[in-house]
N, C-alpha and C. Protein backbone atom coordinates (compact mmCIF):
# COMPACT_ATOMS: atom_id res chain seq x y z
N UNK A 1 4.03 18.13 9.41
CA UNK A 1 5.02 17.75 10.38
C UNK A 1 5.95 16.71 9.80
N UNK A 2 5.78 15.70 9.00
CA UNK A 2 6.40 15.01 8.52
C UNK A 2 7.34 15.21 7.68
N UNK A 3 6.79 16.30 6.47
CA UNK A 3 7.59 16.59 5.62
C UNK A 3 8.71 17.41 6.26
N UNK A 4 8.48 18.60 7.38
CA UNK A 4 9.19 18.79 8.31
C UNK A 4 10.53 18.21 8.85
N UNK A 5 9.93 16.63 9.32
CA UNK A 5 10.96 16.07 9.88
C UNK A 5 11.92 15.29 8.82
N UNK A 6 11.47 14.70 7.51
CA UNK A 6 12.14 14.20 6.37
C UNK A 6 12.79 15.35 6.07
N UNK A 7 12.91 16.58 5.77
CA UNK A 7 13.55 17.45 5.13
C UNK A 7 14.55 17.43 6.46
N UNK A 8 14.49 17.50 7.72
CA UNK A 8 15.51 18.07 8.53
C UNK A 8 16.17 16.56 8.41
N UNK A 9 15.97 15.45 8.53
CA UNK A 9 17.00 14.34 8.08
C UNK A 9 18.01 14.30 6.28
N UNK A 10 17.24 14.84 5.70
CA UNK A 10 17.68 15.08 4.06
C UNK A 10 18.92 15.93 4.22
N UNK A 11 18.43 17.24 4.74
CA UNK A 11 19.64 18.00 5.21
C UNK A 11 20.40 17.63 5.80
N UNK A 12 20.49 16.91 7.03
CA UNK A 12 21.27 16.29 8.09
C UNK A 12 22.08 15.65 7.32
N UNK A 13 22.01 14.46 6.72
CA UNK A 13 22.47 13.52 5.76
C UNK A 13 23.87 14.37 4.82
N UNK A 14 23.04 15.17 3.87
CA UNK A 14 23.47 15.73 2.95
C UNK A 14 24.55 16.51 3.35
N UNK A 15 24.16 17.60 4.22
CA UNK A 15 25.25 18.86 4.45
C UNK A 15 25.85 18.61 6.35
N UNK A 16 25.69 17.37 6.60
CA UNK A 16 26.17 17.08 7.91
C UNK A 16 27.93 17.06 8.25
N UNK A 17 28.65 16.60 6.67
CA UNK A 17 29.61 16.32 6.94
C UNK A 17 30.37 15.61 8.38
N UNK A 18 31.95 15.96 8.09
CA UNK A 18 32.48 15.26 9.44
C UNK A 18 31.86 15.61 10.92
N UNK A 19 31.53 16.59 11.09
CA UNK A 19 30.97 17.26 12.30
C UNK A 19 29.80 16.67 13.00
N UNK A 20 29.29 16.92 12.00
CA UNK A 20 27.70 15.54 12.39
C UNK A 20 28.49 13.88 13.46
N UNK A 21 29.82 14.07 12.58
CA UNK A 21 30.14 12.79 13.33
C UNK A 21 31.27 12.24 14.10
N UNK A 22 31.62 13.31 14.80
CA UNK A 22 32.41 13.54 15.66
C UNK A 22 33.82 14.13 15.00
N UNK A 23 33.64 13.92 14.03
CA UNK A 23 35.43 15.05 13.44
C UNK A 23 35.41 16.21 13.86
N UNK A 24 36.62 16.82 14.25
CA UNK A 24 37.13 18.08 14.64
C UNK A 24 37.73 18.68 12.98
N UNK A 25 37.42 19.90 12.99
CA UNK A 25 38.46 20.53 11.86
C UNK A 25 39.81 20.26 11.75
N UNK A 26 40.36 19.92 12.55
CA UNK A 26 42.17 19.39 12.58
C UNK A 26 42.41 18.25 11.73
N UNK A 27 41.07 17.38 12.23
CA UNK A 27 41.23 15.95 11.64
C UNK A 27 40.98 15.98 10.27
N UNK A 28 41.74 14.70 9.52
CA UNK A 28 41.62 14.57 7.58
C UNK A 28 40.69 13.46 8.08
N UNK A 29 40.31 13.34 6.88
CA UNK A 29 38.94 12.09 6.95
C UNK A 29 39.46 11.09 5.85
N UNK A 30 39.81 9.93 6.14
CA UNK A 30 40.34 8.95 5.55
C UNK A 30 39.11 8.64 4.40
N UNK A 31 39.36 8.64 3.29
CA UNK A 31 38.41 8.00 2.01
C UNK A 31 37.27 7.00 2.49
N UNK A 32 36.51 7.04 2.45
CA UNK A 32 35.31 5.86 2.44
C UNK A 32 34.86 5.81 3.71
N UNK A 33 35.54 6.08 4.88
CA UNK A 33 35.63 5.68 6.44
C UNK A 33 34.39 6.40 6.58
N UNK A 34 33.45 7.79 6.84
CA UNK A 34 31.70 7.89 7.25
C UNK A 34 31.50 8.47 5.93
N UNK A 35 32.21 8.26 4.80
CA UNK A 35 30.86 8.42 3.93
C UNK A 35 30.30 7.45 3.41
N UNK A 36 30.10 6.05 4.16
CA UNK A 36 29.13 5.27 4.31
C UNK A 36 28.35 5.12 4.75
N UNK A 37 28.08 5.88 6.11
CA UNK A 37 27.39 6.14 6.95
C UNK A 37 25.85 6.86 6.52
N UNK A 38 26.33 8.11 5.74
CA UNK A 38 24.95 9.16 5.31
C UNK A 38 24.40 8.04 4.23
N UNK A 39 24.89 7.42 3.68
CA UNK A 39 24.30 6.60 2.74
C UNK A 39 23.96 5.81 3.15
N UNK A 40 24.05 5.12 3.78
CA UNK A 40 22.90 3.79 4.75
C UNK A 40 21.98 4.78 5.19
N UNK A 41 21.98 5.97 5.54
CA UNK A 41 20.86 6.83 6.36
C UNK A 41 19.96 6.99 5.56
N UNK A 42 20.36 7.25 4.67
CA UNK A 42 19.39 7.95 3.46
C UNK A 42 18.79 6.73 2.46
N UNK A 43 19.59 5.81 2.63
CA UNK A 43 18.63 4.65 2.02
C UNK A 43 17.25 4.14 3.36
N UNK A 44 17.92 3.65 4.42
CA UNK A 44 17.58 3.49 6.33
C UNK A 44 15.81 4.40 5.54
N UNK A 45 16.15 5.95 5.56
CA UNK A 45 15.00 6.86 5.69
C UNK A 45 14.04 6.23 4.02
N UNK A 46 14.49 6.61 2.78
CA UNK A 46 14.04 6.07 1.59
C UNK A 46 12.91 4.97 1.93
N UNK A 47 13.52 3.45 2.46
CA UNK A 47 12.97 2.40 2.53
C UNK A 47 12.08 2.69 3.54
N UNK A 48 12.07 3.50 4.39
CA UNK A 48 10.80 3.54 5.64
C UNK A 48 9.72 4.13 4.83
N UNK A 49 10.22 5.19 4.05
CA UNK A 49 8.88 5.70 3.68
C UNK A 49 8.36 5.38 2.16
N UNK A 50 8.81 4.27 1.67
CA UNK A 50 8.56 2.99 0.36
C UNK A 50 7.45 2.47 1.47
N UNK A 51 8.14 2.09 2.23
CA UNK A 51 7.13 1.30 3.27
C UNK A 51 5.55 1.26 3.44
N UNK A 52 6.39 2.58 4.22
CA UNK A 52 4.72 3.65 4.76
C UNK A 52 3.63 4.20 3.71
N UNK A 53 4.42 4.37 2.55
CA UNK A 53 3.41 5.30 2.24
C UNK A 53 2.84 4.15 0.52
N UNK A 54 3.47 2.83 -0.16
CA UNK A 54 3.40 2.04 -0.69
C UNK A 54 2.84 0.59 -0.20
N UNK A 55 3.89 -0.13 0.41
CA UNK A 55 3.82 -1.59 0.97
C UNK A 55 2.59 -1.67 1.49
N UNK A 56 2.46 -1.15 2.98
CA UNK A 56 1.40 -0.85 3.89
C UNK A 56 -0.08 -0.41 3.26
N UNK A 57 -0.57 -0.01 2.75
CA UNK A 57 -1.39 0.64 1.71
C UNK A 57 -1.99 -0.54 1.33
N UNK A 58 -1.65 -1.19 0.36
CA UNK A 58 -1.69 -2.04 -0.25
C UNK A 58 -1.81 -3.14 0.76
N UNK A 59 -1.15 -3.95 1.31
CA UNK A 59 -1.71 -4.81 2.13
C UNK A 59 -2.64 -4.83 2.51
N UNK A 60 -3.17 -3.16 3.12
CA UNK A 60 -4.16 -2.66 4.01
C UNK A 60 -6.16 -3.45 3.15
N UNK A 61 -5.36 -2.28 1.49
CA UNK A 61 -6.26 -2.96 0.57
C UNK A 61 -7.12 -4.29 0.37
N UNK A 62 -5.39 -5.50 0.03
CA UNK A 62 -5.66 -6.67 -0.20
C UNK A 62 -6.52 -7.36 0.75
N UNK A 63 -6.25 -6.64 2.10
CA UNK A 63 -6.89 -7.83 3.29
C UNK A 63 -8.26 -7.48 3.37
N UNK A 64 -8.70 -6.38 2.91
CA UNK A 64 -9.90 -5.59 2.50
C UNK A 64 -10.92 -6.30 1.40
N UNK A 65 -9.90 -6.60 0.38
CA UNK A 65 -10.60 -7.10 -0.36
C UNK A 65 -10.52 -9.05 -0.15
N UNK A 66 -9.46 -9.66 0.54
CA UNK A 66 -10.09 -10.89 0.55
C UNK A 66 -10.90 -11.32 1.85
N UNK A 67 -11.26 -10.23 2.48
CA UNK A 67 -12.07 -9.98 3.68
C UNK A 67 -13.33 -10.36 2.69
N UNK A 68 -13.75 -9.17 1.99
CA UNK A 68 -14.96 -9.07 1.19
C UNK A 68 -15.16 -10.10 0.32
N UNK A 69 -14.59 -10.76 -0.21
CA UNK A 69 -14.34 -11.88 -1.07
C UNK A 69 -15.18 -13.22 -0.50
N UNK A 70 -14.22 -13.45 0.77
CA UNK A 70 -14.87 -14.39 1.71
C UNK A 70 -15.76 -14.11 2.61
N UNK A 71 -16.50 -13.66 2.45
CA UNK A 71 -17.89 -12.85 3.50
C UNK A 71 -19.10 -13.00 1.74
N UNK A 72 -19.16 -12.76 1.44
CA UNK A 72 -19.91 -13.17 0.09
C UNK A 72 -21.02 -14.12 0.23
N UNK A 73 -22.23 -13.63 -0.14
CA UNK A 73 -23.02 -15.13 0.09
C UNK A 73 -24.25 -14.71 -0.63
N UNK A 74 -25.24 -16.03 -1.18
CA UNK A 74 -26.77 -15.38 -2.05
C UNK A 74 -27.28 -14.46 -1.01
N UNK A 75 -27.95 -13.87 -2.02
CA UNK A 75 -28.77 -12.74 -1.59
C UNK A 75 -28.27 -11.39 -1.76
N UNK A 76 -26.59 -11.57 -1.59
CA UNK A 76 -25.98 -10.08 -1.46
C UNK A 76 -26.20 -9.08 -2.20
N UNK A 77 -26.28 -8.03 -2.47
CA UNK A 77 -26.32 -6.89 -3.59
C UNK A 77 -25.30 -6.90 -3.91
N UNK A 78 -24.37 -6.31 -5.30
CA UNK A 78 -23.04 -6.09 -5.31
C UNK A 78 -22.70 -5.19 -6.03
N UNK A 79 -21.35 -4.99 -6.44
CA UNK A 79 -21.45 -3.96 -7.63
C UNK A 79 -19.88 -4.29 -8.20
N UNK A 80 -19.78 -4.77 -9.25
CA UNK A 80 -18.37 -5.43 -9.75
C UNK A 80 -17.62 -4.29 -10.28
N UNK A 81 -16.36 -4.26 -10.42
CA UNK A 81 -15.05 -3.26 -11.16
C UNK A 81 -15.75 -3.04 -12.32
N UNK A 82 -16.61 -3.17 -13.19
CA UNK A 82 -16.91 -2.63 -14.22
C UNK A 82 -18.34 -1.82 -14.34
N UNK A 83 -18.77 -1.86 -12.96
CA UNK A 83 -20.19 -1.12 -12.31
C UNK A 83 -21.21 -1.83 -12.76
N UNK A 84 -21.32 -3.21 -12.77
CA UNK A 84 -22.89 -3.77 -12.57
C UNK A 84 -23.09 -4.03 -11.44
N UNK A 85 -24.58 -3.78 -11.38
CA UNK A 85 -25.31 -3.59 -10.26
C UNK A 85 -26.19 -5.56 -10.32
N UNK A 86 -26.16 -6.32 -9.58
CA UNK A 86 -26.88 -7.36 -9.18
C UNK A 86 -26.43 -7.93 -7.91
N UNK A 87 -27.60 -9.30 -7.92
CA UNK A 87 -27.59 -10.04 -6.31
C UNK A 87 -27.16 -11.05 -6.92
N UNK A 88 -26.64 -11.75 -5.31
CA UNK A 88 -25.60 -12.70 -5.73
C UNK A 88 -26.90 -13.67 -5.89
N UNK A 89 -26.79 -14.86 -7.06
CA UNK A 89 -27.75 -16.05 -6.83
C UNK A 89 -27.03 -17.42 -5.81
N UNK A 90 -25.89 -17.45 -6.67
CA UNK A 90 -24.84 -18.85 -6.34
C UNK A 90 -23.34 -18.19 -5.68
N UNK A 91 -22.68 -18.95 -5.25
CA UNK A 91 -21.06 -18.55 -5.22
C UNK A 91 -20.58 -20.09 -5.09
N UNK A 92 -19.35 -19.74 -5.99
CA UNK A 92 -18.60 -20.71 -6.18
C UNK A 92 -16.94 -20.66 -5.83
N UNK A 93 -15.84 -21.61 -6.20
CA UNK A 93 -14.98 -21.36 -5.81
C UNK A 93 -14.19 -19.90 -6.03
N UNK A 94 -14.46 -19.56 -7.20
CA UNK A 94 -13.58 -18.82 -8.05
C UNK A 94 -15.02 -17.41 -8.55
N UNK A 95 -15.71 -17.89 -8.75
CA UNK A 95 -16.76 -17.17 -9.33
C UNK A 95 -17.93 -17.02 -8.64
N UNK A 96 -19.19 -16.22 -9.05
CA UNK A 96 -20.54 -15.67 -8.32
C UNK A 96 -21.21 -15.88 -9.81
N UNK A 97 -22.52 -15.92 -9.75
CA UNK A 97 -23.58 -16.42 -10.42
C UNK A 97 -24.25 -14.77 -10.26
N UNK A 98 -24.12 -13.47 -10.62
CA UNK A 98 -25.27 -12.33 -10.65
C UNK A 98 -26.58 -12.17 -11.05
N UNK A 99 -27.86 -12.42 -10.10
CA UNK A 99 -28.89 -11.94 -11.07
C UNK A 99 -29.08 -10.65 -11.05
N UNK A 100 -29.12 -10.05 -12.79
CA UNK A 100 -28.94 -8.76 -13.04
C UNK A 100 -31.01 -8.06 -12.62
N UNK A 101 -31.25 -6.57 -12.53
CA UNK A 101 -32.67 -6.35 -13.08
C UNK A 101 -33.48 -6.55 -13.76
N UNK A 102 -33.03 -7.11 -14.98
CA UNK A 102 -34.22 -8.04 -15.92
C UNK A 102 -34.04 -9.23 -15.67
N UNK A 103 -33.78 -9.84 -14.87
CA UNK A 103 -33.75 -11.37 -14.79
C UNK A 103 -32.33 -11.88 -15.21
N UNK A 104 -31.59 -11.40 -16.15
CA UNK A 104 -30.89 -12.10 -16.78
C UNK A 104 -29.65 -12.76 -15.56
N UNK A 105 -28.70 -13.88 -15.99
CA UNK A 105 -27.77 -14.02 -14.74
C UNK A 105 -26.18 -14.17 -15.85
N UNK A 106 -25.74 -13.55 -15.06
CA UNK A 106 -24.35 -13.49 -15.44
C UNK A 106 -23.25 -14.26 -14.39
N UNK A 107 -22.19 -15.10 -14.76
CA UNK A 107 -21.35 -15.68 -14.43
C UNK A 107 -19.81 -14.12 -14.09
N UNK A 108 -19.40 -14.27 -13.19
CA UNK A 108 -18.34 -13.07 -12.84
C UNK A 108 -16.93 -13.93 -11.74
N UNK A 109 -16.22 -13.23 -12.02
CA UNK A 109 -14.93 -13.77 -11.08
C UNK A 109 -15.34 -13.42 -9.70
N UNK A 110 -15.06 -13.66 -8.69
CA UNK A 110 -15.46 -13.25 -7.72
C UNK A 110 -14.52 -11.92 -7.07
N UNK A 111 -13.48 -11.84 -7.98
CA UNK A 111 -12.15 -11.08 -7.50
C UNK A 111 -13.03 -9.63 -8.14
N UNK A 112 -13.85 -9.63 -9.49
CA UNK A 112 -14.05 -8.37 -9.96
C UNK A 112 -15.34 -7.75 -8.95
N UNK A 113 -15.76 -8.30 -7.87
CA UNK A 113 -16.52 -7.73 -7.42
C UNK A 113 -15.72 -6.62 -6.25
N UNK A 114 -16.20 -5.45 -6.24
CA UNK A 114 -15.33 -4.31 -5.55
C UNK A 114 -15.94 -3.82 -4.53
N UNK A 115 -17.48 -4.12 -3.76
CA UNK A 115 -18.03 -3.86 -3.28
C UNK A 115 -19.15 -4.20 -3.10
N UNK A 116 -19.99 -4.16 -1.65
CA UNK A 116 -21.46 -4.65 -1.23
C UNK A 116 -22.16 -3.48 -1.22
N UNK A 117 -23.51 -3.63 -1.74
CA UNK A 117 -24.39 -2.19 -1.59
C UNK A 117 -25.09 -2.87 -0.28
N UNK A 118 -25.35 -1.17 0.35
CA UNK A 118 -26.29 -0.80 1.30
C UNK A 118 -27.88 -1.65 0.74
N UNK A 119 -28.59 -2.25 2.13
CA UNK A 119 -29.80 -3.09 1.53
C UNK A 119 -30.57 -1.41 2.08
């Protein structure tokens, strides 16, 4: 349905000419006077869907991830952008303290963690 309705504005825009905007065939169309018009439209449409289908997205993401960021605490399971699997020991400003399955503990950004596992 969408692509639908973007294509019937694309066209509109494009092959609308004077008629689309109130010119009669009698009338000359003075230089510049509405062909400014389809071009604000078509930028107008462009930037909505930069918007929608970019901007928005992404925000959606970020608040996702500094949701998860700040919800963080020992004990957690996790699993960082580079797929290790450990629990949180410590958290700090910037960073998490991981103890891995053999014991070992690793220091990590807190930003590379991408997700909480199921307990």
């Amino acid at each position: 349905m969408g692509r639908l309705f973007l294509g019937a504005i694309w066209w509109l825009v494009l092959l609308g000419g004077g008629a689309a905007y109130g010119q009669t065939a009698g009338e000359t169309q003075t230089p510049g006077a509405t062909d400014f018009l389809p071009l604000v439209i078509l930028l107008l449409v462009f930037g909505a869907i930069f918007y929608f289908m970019l901007i928005r997205p992404q925000r959606r993401r970020q608040q996702q991830m500094n949701q998860l960021v700040g919800s963080l605490k020992r004990g957690d399971k996790v699993i960082t952008a580079g797929g290790i699997y450990g629990e949180i020991e410590s958290v700090g400003d910037t960073s998490v303290v991981l103890i891995l399955e053999d014991g070992a503990k690793l220091r990590m950004a807190k930003s590379s963690i991408v997700r909480k596992q199921e307990k």
